[in-house]
N, C-alpha and C. Protein backbone atom coordinates (compact mmCIF):
# COMPACT_ATOMS: atom_id res chain seq x y z
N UNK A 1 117.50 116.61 89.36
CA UNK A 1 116.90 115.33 89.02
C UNK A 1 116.86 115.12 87.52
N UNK A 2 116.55 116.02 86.55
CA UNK A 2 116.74 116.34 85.42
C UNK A 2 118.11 115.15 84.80
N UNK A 3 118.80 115.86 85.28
CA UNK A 3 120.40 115.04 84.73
C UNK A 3 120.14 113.66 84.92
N UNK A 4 119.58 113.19 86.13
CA UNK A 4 120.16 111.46 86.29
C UNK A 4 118.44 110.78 85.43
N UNK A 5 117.70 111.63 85.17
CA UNK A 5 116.32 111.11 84.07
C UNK A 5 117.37 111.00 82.87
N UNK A 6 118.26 111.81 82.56
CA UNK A 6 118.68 112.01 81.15
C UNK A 6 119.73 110.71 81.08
N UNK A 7 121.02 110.82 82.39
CA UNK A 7 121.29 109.54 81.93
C UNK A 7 120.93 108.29 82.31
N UNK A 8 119.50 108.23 82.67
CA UNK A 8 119.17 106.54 82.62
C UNK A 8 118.16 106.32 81.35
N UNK A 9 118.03 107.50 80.46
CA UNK A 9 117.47 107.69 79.31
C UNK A 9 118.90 107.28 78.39
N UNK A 10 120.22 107.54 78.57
CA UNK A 10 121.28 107.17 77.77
C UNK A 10 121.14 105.88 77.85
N UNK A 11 121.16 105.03 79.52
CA UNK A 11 121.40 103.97 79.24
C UNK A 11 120.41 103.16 79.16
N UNK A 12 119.19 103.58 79.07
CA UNK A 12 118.23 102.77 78.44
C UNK A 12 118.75 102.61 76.64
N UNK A 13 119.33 103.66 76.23
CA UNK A 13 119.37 103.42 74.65
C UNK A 13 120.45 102.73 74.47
N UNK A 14 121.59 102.68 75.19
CA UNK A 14 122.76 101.98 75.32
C UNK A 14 122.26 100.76 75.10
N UNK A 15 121.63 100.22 75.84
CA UNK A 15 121.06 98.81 76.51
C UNK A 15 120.36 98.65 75.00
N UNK A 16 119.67 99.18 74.38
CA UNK A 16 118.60 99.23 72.96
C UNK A 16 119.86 98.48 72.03
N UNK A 17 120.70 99.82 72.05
CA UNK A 17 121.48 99.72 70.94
C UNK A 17 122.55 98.35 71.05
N UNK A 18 122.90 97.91 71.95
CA UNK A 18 123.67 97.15 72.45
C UNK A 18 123.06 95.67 72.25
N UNK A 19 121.70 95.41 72.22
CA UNK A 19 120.90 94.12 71.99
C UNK A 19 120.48 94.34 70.84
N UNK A 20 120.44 95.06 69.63
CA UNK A 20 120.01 94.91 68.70
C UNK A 20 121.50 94.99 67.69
N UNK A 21 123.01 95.52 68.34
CA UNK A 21 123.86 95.28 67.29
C UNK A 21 124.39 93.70 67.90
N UNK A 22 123.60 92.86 69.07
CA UNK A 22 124.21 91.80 69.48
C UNK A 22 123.28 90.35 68.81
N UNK A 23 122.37 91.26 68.58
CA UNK A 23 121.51 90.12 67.65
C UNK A 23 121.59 90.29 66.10
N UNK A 24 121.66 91.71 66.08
CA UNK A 24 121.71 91.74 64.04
C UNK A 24 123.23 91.46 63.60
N UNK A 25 124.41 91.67 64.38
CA UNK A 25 125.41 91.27 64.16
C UNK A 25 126.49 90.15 64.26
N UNK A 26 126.19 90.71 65.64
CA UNK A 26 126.95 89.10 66.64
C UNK A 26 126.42 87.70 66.66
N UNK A 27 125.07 87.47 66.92
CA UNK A 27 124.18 86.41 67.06
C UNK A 27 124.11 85.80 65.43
N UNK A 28 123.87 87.01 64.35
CA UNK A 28 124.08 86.33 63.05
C UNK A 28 125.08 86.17 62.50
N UNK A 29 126.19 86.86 62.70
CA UNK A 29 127.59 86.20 62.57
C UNK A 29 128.13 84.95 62.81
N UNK A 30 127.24 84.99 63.98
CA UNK A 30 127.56 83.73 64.42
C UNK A 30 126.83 82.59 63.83
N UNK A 31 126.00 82.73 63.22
CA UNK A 31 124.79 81.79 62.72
C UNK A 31 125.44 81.44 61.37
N UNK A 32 125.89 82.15 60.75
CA UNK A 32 126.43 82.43 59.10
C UNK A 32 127.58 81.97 59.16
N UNK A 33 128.84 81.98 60.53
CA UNK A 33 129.49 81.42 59.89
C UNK A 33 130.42 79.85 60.65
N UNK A 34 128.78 79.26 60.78
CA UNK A 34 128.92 77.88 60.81
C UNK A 34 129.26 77.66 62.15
N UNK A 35 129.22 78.76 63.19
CA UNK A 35 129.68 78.51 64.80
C UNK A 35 128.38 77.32 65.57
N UNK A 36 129.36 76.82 66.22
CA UNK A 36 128.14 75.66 67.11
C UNK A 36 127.35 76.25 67.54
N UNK A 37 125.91 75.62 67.96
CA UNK A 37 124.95 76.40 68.41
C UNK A 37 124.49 77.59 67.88
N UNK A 38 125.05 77.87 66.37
CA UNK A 38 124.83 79.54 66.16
C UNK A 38 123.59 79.43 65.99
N UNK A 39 122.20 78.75 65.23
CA UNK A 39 120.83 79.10 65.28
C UNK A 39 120.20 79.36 66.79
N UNK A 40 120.44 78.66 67.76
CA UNK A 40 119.88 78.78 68.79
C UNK A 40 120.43 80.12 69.71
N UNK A 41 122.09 80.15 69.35
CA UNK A 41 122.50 81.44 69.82
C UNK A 41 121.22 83.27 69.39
N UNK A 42 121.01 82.62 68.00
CA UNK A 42 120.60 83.52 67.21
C UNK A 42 119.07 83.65 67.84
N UNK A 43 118.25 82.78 67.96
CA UNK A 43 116.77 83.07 68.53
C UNK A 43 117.30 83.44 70.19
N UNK A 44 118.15 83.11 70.93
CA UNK A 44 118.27 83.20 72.36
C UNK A 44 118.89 85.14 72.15
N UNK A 45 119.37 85.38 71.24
CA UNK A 45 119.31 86.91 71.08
C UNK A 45 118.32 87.45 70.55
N UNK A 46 117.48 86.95 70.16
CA UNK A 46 116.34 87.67 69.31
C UNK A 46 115.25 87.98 70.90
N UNK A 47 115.23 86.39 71.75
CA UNK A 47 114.61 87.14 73.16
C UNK A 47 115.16 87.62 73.81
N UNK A 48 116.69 88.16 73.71
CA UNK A 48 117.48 89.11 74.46
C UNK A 48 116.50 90.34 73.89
N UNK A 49 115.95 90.97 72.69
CA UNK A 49 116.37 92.09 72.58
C UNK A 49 114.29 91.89 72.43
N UNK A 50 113.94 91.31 72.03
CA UNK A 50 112.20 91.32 72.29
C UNK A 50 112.19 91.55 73.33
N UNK A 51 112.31 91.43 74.67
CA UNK A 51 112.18 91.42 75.70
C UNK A 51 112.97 92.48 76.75
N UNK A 52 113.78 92.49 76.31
CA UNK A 52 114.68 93.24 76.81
C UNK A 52 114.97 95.02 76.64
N UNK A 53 114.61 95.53 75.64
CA UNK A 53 114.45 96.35 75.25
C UNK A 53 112.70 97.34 75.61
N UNK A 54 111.65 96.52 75.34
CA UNK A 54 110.29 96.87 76.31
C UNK A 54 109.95 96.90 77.31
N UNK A 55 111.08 95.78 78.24
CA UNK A 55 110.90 95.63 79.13
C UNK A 55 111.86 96.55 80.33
N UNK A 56 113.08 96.83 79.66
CA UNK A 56 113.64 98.02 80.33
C UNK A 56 112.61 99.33 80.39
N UNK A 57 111.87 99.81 79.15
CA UNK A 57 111.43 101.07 78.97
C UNK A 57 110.27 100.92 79.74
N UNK A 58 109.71 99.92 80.12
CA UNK A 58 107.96 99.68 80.88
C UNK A 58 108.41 99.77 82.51
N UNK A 59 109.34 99.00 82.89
CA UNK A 59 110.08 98.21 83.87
C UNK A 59 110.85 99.58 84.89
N UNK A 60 111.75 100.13 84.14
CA UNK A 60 112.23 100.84 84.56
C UNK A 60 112.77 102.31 84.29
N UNK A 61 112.05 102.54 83.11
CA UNK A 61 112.75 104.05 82.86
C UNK A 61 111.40 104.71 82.91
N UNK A 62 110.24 103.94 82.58
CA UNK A 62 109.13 104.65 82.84
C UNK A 62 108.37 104.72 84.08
N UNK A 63 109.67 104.33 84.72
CA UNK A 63 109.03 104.41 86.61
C UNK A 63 109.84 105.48 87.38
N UNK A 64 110.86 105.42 86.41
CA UNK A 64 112.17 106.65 86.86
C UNK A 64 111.13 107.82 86.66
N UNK A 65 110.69 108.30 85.13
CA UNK A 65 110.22 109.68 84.89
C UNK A 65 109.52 109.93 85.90
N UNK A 66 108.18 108.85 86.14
CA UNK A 66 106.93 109.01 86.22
C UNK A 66 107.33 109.31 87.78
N UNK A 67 108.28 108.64 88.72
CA UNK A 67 108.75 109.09 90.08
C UNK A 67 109.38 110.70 89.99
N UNK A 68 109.89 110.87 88.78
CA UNK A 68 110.83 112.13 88.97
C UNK A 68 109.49 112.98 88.69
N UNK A 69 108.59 112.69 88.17
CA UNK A 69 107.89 113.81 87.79
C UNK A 69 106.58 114.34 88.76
N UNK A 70 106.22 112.79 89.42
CA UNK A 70 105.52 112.91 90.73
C UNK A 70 106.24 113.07 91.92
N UNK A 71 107.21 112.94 91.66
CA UNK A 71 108.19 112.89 93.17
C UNK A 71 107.33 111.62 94.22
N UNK A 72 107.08 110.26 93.87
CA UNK A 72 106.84 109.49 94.12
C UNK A 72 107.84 108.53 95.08
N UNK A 73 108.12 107.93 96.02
CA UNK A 73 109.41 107.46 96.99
C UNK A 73 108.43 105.86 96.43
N UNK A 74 107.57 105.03 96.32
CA UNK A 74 107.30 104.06 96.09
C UNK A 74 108.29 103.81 94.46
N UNK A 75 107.77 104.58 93.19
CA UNK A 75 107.98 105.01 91.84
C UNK A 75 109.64 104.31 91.79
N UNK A 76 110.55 105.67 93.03
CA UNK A 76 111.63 104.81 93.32
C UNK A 76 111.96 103.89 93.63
N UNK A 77 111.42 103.43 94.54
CA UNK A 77 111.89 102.09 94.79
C UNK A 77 111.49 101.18 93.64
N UNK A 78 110.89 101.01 93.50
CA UNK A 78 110.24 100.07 91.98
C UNK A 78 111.61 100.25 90.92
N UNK A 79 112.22 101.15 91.22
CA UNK A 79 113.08 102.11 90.13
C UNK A 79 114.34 100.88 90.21
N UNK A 80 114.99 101.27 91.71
CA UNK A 80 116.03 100.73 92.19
C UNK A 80 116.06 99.29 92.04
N UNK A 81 115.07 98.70 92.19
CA UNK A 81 115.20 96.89 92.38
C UNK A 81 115.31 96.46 91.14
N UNK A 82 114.23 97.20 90.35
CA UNK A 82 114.24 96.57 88.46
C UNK A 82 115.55 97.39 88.34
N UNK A 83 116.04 98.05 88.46
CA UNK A 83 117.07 98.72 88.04
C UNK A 83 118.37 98.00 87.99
N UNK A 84 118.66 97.39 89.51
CA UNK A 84 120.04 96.62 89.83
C UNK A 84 119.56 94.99 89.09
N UNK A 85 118.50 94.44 88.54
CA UNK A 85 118.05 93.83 87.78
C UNK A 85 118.94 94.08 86.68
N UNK A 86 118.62 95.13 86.00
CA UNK A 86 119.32 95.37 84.26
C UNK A 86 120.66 95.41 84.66
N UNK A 87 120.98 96.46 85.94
CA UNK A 87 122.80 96.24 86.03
C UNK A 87 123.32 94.92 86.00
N UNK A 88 122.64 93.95 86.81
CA UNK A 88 122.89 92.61 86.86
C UNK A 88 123.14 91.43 85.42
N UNK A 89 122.21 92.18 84.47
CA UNK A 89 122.13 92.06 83.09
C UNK A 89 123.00 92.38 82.70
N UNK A 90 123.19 93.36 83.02
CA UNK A 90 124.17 94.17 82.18
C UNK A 90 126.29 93.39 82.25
N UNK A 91 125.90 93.43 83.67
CA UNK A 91 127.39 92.61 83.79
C UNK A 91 127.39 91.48 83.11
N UNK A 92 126.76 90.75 83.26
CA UNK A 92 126.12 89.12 83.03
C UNK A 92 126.36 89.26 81.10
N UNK A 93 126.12 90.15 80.51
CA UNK A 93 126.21 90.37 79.15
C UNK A 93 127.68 90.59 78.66
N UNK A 94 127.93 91.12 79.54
CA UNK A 94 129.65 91.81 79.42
C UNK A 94 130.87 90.42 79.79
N UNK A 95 130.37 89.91 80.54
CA UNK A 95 131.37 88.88 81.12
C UNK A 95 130.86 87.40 79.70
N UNK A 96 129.29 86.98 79.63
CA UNK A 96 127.83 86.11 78.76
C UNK A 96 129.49 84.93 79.24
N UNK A 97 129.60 84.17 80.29
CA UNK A 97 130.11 83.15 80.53
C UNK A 97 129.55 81.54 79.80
N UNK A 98 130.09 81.37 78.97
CA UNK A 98 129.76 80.34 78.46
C UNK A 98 128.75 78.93 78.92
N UNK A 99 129.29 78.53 80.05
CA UNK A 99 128.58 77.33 80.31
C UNK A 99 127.47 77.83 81.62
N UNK A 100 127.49 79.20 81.70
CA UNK A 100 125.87 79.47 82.93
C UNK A 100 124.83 79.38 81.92
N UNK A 101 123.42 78.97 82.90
CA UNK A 101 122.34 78.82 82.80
C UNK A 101 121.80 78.28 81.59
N UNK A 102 122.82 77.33 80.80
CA UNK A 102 122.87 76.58 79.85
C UNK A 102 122.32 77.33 78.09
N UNK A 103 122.88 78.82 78.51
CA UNK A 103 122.26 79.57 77.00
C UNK A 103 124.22 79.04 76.23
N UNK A 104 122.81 78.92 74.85
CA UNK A 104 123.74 79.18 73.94
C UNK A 104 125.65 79.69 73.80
N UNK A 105 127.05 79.44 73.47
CA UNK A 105 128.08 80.47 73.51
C UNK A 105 127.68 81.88 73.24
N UNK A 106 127.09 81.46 72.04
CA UNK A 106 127.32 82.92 71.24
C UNK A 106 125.88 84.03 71.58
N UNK A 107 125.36 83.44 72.52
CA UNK A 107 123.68 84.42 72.24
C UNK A 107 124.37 86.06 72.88
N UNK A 108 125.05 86.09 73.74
CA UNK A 108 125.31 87.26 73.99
C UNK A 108 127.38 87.62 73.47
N UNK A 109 127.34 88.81 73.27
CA UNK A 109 128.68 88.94 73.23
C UNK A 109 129.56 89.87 74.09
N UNK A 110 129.92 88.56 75.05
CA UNK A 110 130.59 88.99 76.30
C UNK A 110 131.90 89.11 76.01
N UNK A 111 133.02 88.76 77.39
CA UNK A 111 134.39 88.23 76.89
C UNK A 111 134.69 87.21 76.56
N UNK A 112 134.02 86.18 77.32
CA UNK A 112 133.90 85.21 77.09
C UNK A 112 133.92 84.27 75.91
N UNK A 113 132.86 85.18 75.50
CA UNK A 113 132.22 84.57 73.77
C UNK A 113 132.89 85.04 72.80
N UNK A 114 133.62 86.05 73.22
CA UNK A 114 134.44 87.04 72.15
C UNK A 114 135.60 86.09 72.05
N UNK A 115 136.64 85.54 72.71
CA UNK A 115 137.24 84.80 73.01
C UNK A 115 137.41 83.72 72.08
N UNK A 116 136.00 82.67 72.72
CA UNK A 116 135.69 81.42 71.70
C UNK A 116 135.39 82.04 70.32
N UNK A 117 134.88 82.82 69.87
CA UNK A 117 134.21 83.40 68.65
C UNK A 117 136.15 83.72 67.97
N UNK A 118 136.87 84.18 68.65
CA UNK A 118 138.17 84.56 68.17
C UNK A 118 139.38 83.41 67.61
N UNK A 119 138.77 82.49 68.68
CA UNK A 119 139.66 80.78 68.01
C UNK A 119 138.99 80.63 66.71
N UNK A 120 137.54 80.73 66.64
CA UNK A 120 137.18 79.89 65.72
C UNK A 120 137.29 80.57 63.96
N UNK A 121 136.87 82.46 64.42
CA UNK A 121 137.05 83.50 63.28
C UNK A 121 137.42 84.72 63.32
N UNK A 122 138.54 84.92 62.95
CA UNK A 122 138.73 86.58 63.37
C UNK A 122 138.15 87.28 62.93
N UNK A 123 137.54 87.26 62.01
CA UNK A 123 136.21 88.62 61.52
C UNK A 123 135.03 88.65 62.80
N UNK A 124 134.42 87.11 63.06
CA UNK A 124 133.37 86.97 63.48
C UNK A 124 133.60 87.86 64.89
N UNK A 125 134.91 87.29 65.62
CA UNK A 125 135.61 87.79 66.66
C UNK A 125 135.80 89.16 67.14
N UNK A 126 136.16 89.83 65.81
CA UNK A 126 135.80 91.29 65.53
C UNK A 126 134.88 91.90 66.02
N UNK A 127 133.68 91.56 65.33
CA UNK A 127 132.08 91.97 65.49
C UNK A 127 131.86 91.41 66.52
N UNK A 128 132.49 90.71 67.31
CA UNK A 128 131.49 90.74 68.87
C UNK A 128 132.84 91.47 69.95
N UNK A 129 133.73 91.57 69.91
CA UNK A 129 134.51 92.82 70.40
C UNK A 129 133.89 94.00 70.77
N UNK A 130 133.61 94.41 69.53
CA UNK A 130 132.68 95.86 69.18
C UNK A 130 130.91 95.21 70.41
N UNK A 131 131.37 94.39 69.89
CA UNK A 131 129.59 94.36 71.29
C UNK A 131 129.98 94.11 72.71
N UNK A 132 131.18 93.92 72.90
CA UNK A 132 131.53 93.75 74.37
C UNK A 132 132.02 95.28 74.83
N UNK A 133 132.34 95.86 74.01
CA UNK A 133 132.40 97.43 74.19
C UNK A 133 131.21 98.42 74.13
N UNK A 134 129.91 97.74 73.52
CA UNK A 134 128.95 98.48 74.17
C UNK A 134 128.09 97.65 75.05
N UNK A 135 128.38 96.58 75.33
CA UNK A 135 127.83 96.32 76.66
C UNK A 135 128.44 96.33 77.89
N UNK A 136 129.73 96.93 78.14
CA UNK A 136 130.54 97.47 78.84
C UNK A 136 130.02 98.98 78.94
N UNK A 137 130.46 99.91 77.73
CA UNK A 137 129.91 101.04 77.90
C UNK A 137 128.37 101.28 78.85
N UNK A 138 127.82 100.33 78.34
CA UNK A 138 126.06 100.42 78.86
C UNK A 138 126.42 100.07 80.34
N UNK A 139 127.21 99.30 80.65
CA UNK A 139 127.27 98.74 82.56
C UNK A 139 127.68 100.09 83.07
N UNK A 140 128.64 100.85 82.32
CA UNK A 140 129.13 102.11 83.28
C UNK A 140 128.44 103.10 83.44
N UNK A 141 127.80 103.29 82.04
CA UNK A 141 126.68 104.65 81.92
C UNK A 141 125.54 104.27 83.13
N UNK A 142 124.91 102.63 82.93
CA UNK A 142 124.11 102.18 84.36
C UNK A 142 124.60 102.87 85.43
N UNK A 143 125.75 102.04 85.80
CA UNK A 143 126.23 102.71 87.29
C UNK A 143 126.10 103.66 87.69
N UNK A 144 126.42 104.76 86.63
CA UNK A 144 126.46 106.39 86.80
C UNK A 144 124.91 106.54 87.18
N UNK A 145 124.48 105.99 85.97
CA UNK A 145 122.83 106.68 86.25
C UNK A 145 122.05 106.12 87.68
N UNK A 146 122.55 105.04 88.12
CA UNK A 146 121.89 104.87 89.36
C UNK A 146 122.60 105.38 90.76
N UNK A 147 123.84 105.72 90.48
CA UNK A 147 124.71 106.87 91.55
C UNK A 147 123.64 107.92 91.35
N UNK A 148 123.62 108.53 90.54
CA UNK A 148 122.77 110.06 89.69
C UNK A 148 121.62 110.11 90.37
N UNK A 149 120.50 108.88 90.17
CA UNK A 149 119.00 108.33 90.76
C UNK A 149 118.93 108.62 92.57
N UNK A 150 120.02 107.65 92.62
CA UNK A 150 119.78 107.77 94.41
C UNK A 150 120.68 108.99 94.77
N UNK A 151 121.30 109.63 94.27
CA UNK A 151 121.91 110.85 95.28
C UNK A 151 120.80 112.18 95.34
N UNK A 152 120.11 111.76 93.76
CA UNK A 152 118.64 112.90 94.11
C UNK A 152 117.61 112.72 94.77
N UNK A 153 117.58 110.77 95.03
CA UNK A 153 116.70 110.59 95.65
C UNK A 153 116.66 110.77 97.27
N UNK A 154 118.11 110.28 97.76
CA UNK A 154 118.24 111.15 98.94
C UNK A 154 118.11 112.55 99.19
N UNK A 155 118.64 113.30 98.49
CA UNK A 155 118.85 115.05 98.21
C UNK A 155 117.36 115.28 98.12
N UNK A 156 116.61 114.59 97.66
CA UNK A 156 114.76 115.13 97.96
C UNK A 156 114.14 114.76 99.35
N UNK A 157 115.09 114.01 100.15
CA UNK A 157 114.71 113.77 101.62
C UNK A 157 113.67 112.66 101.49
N UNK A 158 113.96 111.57 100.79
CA UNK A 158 113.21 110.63 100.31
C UNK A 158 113.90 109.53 101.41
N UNK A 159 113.21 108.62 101.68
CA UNK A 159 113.77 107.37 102.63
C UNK A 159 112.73 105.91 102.50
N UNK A 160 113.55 104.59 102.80
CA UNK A 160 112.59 103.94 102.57
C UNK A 160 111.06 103.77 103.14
N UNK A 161 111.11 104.36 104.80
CA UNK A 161 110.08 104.36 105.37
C UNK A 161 109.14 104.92 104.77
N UNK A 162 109.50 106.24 104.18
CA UNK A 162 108.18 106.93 103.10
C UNK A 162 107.67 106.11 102.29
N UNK A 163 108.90 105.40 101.55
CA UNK A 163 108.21 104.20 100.53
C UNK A 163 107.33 103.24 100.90
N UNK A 164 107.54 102.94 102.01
CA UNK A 164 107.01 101.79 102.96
C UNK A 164 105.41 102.71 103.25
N UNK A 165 105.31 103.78 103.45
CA UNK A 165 103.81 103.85 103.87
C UNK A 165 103.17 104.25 102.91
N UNK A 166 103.86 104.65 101.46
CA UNK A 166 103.23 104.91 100.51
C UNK A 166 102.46 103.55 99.92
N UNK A 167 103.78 102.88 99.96
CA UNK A 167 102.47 101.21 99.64
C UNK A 167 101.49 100.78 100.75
N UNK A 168 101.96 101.40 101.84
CA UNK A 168 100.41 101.09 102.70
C UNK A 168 99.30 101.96 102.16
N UNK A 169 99.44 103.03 101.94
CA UNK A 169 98.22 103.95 101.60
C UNK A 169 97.69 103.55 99.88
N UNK A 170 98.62 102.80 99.57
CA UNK A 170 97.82 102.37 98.29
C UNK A 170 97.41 101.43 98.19
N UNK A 171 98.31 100.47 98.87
CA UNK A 171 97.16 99.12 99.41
C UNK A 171 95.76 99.57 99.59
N UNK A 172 96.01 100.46 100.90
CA UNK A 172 94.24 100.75 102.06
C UNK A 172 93.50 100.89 100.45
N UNK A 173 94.06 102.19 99.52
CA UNK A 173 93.14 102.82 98.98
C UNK A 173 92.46 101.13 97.74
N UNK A 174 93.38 100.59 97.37
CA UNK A 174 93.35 99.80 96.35
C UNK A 174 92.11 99.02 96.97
N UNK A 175 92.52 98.21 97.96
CA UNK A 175 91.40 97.43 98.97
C UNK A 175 89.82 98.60 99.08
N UNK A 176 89.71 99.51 99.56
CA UNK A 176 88.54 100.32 99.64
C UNK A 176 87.75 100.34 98.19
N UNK A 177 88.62 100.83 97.39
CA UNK A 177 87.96 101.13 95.90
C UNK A 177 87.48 99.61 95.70
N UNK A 178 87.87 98.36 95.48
CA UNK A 178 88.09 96.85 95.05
C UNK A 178 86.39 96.81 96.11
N UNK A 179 86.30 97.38 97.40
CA UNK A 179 84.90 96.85 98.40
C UNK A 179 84.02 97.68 97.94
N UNK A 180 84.16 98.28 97.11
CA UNK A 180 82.90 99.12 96.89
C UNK A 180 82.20 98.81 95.90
């Protein structure tokens, strides 16, 4: 279990490092050199990485330990759902398709954006290349680490039904303590 804590500890930093060279670089590259939308690109990365970065480590890597270390089957599951969450992120960053959910071109640097960013500057184009390669890197290291997660989590004879009565018994207990 050791190993797959360590790499969803990689790709928690992946994910770190990956939103903070996509906002200090890419997002202001884009801002500096006169790209449409680059201010708004630029704050729509700034809550990529406020948010995104605390909210991985609260969300989901500190539910991984705290399961690996209690051997918790609820811990996991909490693990898995926020988890395919960030993978979902994670693709969604790698591809940052221009005209979804009406963000900004440039807030993330996908292929997409790398693309438009490449008509308009080849330097700028450059520097978000380099970010589509670590938000690529970060989707695979994910994958691994959640192959890694659930093959120990099966291999501990863990199943959802356990999970399932563990939130009953914390319900009962939550409700008892709350009547007293």
């Amino acid at each position: 279990m050791a190993g797959a804590v360590k790499m969803s500890y990689y790709s928690f930093l992946l994910l770190a490092l990956s939103l903070v060279y996509n906002f200090l670089f890419c997002a202001t590259a884009a801002m500096f050199t006169g790209m449409e939308s680059g201010f708004s690109a630029w704050l729509m990365a700034l809550v990529y990485l406020l948010t995104g970065v605390p909210g991985a480590f609260y969300l989901w890597y500190k539910r991984l330990y705290s399961a690996a270390k209690n051997d918790s089957a609820m811990n996991y599951l909490w693990y898995f759902v926020v988890y395919l969450v960030h993978i979902a992120f994670c693709a969604y960053a790698f591809i940052a398709p221009t005209s979804a959910f009406s963000t900004p071109t440039y807030s993330l640097a996908g292929i997409m954006s790398t693309t438009a960013a490449m008509e308009k500057n080849k330097g700028t184009g450059g520097v978000y290349a380099f970010g589509v390669c670590l938000f690529g890197l970060t989707l695979v290291v994910s994958v691994n680490a959640v192959r890694m997660v659930y093959a120990a989590f099966r291999g501990g004879g863990h199943t959802l039904e356990e999970a399932r009565q563990q939130a009953r018994r914390e319900g009962i207990r939550t409700a008892a303590s709350s009547a007293v």
